[in-house]
PDB file of N, CA and C in Angstrom:
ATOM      1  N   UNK A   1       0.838  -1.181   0.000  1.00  0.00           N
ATOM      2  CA  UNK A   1       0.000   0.000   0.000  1.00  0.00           C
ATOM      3  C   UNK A   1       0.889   1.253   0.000  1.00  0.00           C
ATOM      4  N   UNK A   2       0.274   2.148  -0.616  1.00  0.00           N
ATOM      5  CA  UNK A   2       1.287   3.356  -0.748  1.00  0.00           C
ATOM      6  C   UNK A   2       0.742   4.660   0.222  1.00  0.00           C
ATOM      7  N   UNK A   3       1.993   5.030   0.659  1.00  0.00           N
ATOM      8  CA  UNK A   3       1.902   5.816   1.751  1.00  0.00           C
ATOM      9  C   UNK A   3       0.659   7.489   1.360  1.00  0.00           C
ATOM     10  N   UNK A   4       0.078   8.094   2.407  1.00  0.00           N
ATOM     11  CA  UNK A   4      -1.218   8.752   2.449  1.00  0.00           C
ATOM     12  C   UNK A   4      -0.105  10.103   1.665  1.00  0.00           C
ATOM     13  N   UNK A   5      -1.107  10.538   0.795  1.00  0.00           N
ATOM     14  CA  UNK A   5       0.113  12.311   0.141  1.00  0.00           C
ATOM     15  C   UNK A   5      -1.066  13.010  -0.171  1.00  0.00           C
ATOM     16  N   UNK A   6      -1.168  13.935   0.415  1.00  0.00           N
ATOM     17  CA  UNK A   6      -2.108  15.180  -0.013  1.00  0.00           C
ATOM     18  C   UNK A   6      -0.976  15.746  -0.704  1.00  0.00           C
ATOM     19  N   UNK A   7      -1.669  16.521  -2.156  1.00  0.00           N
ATOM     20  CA  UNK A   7      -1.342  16.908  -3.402  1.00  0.00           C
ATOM     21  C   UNK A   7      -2.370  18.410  -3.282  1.00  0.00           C
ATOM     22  N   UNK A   8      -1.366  19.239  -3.543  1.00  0.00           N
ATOM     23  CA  UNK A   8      -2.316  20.801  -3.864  1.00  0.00           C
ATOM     24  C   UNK A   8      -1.936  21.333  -5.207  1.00  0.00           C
ATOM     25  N   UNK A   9      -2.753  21.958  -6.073  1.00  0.00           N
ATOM     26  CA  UNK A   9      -2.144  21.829  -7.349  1.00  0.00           C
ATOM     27  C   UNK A   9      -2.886  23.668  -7.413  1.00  0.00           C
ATOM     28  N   UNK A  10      -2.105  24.304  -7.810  1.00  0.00           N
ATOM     29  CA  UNK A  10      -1.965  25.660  -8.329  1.00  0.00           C
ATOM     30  C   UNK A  10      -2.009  26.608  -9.336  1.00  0.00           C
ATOM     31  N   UNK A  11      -2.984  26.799  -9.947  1.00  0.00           N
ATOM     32  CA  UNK A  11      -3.608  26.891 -11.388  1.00  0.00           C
ATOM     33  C   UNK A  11      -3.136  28.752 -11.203  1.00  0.00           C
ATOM     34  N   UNK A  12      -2.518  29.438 -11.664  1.00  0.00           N
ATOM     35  CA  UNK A  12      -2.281  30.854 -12.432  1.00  0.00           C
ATOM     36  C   UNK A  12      -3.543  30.880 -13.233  1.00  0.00           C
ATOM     37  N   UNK A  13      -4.153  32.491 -13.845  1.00  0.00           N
ATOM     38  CA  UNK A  13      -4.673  33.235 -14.382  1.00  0.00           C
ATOM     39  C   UNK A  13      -3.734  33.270 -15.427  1.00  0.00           C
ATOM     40  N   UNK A  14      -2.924  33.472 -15.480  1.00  0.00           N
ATOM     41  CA  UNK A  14      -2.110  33.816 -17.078  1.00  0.00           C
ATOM     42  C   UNK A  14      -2.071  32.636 -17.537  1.00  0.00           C
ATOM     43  N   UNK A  15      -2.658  30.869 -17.064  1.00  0.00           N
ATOM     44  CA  UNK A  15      -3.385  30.081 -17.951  1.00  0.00           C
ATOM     45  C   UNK A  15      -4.825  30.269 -17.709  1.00  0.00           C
ATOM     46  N   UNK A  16      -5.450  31.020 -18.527  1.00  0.00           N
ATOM     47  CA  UNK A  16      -7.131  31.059 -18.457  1.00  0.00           C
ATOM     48  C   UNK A  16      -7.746  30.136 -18.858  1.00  0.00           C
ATOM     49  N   UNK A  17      -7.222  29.519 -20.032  1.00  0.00           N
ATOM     50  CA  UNK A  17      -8.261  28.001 -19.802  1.00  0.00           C
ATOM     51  C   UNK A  17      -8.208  27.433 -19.122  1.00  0.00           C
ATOM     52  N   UNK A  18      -6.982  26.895 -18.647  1.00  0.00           N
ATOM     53  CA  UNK A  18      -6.576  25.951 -16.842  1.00  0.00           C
ATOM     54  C   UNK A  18      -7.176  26.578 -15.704  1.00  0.00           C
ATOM     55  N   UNK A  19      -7.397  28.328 -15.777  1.00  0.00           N
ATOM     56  CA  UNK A  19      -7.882  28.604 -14.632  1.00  0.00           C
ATOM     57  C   UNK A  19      -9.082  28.593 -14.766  1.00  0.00           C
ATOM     58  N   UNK A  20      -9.726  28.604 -15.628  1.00  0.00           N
ATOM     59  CA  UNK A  20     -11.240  28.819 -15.578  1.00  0.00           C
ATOM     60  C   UNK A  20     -11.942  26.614 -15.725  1.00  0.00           C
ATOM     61  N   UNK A  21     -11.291  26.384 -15.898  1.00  0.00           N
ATOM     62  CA  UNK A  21     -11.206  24.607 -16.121  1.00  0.00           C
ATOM     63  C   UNK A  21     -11.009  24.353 -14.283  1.00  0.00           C
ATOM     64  N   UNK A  22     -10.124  24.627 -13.804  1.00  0.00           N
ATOM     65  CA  UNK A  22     -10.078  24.824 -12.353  1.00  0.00           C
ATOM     66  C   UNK A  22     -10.863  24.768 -11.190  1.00  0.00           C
ATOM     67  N   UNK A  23     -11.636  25.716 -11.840  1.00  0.00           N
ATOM     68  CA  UNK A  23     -12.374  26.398 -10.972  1.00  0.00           C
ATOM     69  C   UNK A  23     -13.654  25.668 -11.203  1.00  0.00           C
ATOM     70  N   UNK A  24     -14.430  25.474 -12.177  1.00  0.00           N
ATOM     71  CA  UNK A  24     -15.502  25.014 -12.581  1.00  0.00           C
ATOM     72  C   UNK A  24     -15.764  23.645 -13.055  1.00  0.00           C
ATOM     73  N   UNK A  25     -14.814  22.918 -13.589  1.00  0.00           N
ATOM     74  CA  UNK A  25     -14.257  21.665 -13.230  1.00  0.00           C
ATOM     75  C   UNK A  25     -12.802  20.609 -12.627  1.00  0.00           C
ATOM     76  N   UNK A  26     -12.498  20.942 -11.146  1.00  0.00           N
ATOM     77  CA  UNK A  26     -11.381  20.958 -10.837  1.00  0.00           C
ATOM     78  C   UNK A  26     -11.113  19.031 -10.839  1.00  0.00           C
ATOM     79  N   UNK A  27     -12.674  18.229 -11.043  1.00  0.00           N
ATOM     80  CA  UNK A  27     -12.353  16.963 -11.476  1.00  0.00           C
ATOM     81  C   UNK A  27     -10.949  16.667 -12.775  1.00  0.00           C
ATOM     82  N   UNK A  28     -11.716  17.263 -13.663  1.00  0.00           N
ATOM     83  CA  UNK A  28     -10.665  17.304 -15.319  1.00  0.00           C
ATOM     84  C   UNK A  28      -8.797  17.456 -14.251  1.00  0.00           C
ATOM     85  N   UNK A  29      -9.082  18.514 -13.607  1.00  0.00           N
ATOM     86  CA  UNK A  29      -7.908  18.714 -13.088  1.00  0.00           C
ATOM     87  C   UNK A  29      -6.883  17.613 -12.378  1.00  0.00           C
ATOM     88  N   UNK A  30      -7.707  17.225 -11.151  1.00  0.00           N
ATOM     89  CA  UNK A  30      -7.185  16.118 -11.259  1.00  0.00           C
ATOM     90  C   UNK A  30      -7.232  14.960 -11.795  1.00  0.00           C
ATOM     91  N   UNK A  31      -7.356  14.472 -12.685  1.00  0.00           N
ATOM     92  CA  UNK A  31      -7.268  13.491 -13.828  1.00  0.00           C
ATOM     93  C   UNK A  31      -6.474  13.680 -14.529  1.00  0.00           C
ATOM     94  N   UNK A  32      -6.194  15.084 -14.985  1.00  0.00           N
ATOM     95  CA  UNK A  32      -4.392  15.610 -15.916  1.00  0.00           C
ATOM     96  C   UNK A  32      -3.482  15.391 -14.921  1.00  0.00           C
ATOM     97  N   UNK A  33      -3.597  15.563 -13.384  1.00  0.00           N
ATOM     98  CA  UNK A  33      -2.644  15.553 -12.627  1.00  0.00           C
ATOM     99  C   UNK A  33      -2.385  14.215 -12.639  1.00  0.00           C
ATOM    100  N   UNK A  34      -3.199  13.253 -12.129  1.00  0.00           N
ATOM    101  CA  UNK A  34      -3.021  11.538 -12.138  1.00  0.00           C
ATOM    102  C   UNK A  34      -2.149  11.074 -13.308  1.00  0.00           C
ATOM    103  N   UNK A  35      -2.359  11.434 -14.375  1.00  0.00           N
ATOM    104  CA  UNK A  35      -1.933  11.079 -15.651  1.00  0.00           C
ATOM    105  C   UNK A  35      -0.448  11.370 -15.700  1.00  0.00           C
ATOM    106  N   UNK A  36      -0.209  12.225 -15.214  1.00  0.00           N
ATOM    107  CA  UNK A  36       1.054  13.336 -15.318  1.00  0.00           C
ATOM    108  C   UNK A  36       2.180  12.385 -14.163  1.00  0.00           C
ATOM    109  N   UNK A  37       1.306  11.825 -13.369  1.00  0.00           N
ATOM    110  CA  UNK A  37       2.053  10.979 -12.088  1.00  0.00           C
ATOM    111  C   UNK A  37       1.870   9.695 -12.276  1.00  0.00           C
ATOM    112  N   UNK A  38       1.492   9.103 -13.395  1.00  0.00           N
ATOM    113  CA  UNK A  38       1.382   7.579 -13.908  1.00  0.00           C
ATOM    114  C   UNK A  38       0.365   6.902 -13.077  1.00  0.00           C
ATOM    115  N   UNK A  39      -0.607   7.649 -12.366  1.00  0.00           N
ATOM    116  CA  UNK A  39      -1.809   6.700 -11.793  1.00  0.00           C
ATOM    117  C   UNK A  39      -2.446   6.621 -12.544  1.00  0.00           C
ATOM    118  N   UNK A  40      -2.722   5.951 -13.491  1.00  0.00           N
ATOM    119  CA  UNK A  40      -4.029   6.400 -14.898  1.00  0.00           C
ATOM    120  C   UNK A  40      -4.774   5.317 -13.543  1.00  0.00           C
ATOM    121  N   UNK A  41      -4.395   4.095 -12.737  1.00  0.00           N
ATOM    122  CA  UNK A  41      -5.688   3.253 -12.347  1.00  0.00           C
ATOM    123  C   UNK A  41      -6.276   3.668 -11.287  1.00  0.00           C
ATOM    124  N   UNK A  42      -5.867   5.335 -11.063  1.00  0.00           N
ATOM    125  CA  UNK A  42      -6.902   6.049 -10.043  1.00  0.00           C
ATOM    126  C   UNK A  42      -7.995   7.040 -10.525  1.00  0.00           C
ATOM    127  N   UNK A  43      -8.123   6.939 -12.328  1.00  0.00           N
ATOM    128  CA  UNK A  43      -8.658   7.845 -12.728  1.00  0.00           C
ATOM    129  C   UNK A  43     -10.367   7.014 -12.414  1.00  0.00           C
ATOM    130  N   UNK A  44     -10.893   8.353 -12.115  1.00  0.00           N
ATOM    131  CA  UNK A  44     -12.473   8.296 -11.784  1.00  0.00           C
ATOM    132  C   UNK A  44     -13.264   8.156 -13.350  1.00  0.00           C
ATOM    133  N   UNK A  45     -13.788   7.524 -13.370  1.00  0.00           N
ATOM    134  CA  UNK A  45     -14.393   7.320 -14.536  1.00  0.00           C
ATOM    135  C   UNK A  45     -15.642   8.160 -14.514  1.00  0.00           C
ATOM    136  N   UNK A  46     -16.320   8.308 -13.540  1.00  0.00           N
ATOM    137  CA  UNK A  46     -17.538   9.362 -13.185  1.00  0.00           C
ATOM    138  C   UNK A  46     -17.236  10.886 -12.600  1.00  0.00           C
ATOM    139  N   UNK A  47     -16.023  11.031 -12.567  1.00  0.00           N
ATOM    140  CA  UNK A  47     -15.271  12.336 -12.216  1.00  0.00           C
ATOM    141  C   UNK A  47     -15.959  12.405 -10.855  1.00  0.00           C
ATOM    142  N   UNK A  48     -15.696  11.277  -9.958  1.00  0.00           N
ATOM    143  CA  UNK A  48     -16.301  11.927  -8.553  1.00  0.00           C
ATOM    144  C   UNK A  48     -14.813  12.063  -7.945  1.00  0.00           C
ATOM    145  N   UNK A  49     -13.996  11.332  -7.708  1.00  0.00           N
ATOM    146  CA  UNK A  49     -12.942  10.922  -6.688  1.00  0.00           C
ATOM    147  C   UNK A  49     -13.113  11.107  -5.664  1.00  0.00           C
ATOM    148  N   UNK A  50     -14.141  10.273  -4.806  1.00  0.00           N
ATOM    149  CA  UNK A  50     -14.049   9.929  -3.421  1.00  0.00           C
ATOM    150  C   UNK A  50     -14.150   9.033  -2.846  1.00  0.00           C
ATOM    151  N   UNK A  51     -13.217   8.374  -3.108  1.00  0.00           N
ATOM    152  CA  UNK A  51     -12.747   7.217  -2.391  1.00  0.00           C
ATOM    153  C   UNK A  51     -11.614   6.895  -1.643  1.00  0.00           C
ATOM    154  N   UNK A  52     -10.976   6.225  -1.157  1.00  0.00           N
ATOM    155  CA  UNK A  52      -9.686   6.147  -0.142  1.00  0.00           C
ATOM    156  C   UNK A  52      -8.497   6.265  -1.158  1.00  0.00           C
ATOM    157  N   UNK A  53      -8.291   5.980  -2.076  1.00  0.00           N
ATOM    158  CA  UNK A  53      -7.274   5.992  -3.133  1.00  0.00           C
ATOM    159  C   UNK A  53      -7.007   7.544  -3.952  1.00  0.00           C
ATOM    160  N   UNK A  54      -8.112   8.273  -4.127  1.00  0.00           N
ATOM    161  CA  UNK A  54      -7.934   9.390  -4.713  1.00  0.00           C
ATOM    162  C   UNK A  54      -9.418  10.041  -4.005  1.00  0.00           C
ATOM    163  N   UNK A  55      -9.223  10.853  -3.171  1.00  0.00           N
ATOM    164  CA  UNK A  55     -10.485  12.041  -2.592  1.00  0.00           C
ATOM    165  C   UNK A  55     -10.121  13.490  -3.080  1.00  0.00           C
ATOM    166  N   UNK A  56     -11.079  13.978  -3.565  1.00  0.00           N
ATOM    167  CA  UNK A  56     -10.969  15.424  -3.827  1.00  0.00           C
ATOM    168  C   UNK A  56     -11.393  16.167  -2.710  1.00  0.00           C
ATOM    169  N   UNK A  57     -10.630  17.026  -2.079  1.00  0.00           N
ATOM    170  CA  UNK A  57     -10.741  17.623  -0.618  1.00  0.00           C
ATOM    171  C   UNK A  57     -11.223  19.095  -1.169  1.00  0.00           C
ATOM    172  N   UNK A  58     -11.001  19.913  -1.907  1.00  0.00           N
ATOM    173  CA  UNK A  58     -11.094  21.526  -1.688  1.00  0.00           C
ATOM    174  C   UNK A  58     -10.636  22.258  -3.276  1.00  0.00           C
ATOM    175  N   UNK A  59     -11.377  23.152  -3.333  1.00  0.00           N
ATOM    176  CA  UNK A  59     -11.022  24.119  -4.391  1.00  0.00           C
ATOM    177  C   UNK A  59     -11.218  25.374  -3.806  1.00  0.00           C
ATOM    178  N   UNK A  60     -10.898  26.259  -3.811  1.00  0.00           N
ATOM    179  CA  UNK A  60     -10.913  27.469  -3.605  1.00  0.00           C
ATOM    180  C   UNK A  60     -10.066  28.405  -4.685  1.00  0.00           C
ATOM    181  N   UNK A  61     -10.260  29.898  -4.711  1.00  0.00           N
ATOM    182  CA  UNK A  61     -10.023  30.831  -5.584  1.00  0.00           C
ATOM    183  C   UNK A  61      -9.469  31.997  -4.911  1.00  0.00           C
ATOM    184  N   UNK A  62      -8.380  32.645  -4.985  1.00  0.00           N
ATOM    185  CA  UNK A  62      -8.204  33.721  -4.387  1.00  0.00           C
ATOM    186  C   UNK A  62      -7.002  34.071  -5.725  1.00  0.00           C
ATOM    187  N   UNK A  63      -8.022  35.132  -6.596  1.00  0.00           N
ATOM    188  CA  UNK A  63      -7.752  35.487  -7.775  1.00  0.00           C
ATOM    189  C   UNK A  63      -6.104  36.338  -7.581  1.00  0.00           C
ATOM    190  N   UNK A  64      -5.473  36.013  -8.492  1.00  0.00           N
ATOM    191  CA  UNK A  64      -5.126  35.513  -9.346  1.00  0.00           C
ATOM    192  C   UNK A  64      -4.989  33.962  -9.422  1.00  0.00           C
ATOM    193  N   UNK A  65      -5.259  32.990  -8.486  1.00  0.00           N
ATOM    194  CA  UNK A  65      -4.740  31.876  -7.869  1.00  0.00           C
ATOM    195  C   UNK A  65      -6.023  30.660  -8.059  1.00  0.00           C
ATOM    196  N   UNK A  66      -6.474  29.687  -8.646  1.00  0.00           N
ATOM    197  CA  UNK A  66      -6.937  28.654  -8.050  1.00  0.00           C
ATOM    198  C   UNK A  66      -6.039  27.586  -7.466  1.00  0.00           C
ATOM    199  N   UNK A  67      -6.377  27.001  -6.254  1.00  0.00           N
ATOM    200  CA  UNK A  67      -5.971  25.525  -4.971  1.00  0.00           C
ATOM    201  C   UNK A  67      -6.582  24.491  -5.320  1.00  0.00           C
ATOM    202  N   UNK A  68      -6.502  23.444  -5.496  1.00  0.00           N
ATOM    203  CA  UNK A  68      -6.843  22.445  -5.608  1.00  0.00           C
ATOM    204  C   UNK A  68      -5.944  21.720  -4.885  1.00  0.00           C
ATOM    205  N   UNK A  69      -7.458  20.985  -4.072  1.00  0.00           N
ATOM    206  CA  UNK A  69      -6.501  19.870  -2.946  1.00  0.00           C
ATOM    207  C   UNK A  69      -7.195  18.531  -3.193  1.00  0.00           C
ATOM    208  N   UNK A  70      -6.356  17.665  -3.101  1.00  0.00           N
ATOM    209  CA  UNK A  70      -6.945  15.940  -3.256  1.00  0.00           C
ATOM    210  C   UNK A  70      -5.879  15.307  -2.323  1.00  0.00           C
ATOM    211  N   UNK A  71      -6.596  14.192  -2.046  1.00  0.00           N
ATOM    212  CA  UNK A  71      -5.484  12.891  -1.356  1.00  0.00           C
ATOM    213  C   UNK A  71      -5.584  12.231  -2.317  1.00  0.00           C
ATOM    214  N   UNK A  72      -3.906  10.992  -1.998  1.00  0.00           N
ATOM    215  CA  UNK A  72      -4.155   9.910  -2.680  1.00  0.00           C
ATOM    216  C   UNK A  72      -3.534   8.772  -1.346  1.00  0.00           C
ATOM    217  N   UNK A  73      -4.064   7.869  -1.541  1.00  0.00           N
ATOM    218  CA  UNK A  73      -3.982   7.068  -0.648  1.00  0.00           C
ATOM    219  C   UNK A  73      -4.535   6.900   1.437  1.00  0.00           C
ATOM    220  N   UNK A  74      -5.061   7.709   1.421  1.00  0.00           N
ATOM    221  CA  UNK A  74      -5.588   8.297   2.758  1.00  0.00           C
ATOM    222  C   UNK A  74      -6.699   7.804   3.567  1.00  0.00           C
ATOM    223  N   UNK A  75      -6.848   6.696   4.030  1.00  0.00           N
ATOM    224  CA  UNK A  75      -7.826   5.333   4.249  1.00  0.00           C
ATOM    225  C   UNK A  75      -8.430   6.166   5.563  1.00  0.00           C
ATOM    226  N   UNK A  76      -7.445   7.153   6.302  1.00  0.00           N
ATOM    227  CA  UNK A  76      -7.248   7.255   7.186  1.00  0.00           C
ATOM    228  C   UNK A  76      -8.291   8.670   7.399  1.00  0.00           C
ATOM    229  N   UNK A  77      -8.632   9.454   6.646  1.00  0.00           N
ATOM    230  CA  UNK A  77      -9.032  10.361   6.673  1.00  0.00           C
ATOM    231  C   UNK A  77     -10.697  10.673   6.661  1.00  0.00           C
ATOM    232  N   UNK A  78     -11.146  11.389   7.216  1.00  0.00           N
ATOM    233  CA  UNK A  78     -12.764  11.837   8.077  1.00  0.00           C
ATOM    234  C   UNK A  78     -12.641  13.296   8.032  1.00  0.00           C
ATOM    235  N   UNK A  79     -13.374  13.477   6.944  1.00  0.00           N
ATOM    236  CA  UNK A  79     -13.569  15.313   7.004  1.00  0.00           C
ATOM    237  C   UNK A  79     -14.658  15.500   7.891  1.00  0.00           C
ATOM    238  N   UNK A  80     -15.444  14.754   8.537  1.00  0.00           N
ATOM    239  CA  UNK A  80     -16.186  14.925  10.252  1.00  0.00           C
ATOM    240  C   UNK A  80     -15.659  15.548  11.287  1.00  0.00           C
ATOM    241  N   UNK A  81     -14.194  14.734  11.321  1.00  0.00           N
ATOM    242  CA  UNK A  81     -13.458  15.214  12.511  1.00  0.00           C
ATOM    243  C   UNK A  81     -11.779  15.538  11.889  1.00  0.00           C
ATOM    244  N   UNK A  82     -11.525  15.876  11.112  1.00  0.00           N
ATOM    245  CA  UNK A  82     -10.540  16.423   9.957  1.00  0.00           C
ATOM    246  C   UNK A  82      -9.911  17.641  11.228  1.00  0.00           C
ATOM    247  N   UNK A  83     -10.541  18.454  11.739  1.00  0.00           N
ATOM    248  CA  UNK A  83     -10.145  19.809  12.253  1.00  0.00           C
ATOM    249  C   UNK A  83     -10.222  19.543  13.751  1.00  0.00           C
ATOM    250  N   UNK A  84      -9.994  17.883  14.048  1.00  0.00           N
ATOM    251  CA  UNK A  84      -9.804  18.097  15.687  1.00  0.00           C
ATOM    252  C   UNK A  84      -7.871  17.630  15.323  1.00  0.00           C
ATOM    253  N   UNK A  85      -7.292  17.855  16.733  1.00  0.00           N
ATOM    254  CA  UNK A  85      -5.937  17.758  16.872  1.00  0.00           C
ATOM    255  C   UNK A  85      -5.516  16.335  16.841  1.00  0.00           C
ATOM    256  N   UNK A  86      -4.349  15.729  16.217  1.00  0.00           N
ATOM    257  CA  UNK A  86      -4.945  14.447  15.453  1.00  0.00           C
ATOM    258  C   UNK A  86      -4.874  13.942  14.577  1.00  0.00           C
ATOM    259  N   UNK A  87      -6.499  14.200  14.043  1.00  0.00           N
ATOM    260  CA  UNK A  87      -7.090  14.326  13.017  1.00  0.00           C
ATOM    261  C   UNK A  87      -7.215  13.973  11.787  1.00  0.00           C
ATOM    262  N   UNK A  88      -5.985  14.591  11.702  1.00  0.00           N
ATOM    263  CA  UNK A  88      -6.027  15.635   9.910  1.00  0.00           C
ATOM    264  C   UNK A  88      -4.669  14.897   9.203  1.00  0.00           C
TER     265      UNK A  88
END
């Protein structure tokens, strides 16, 4: 089994298709990222990724900037109790 890695991926405005792809579908996003890291057998076929192998955690925007956060491997993880000490 491969060890738990939260991945944040950082989309610029001076790529506007990536940023606007980002933002409004940050699935596509990670699926170029998987690809790019040779997991093609974590790609979501229904663009959900939430499962213990690949979870999509967060997008947010703070322009010029989209965040994109996912785990991969993280069996371990409960966004219930994510924000007690611990946790996370």
């Amino acid at each position: 089994m491969e060890s738990p890695t939260r991945i944040l991926v950082i989309v610029k405005h001076k790529h506007l298709d990536g940023w606007k792809q980002a933002w409004d579908e940050p699935q596509k996003i990670i699926t170029c990222v998987l690809k790019k890291l040779h997991y093609d057998h974590l790609i979501s076929l229904d663009d959900t990724y939430d499962s213990s192998d690949c979870r999509f955690i967060a997008v947010e925007r703070w322009d010029p900037l989209v965040f994109l956060v996912f785990d991969l491997f993280n069996v371990e993880y409960n966004h219930l109790d994510a924000h007690l000490a611990g946790k996370n």
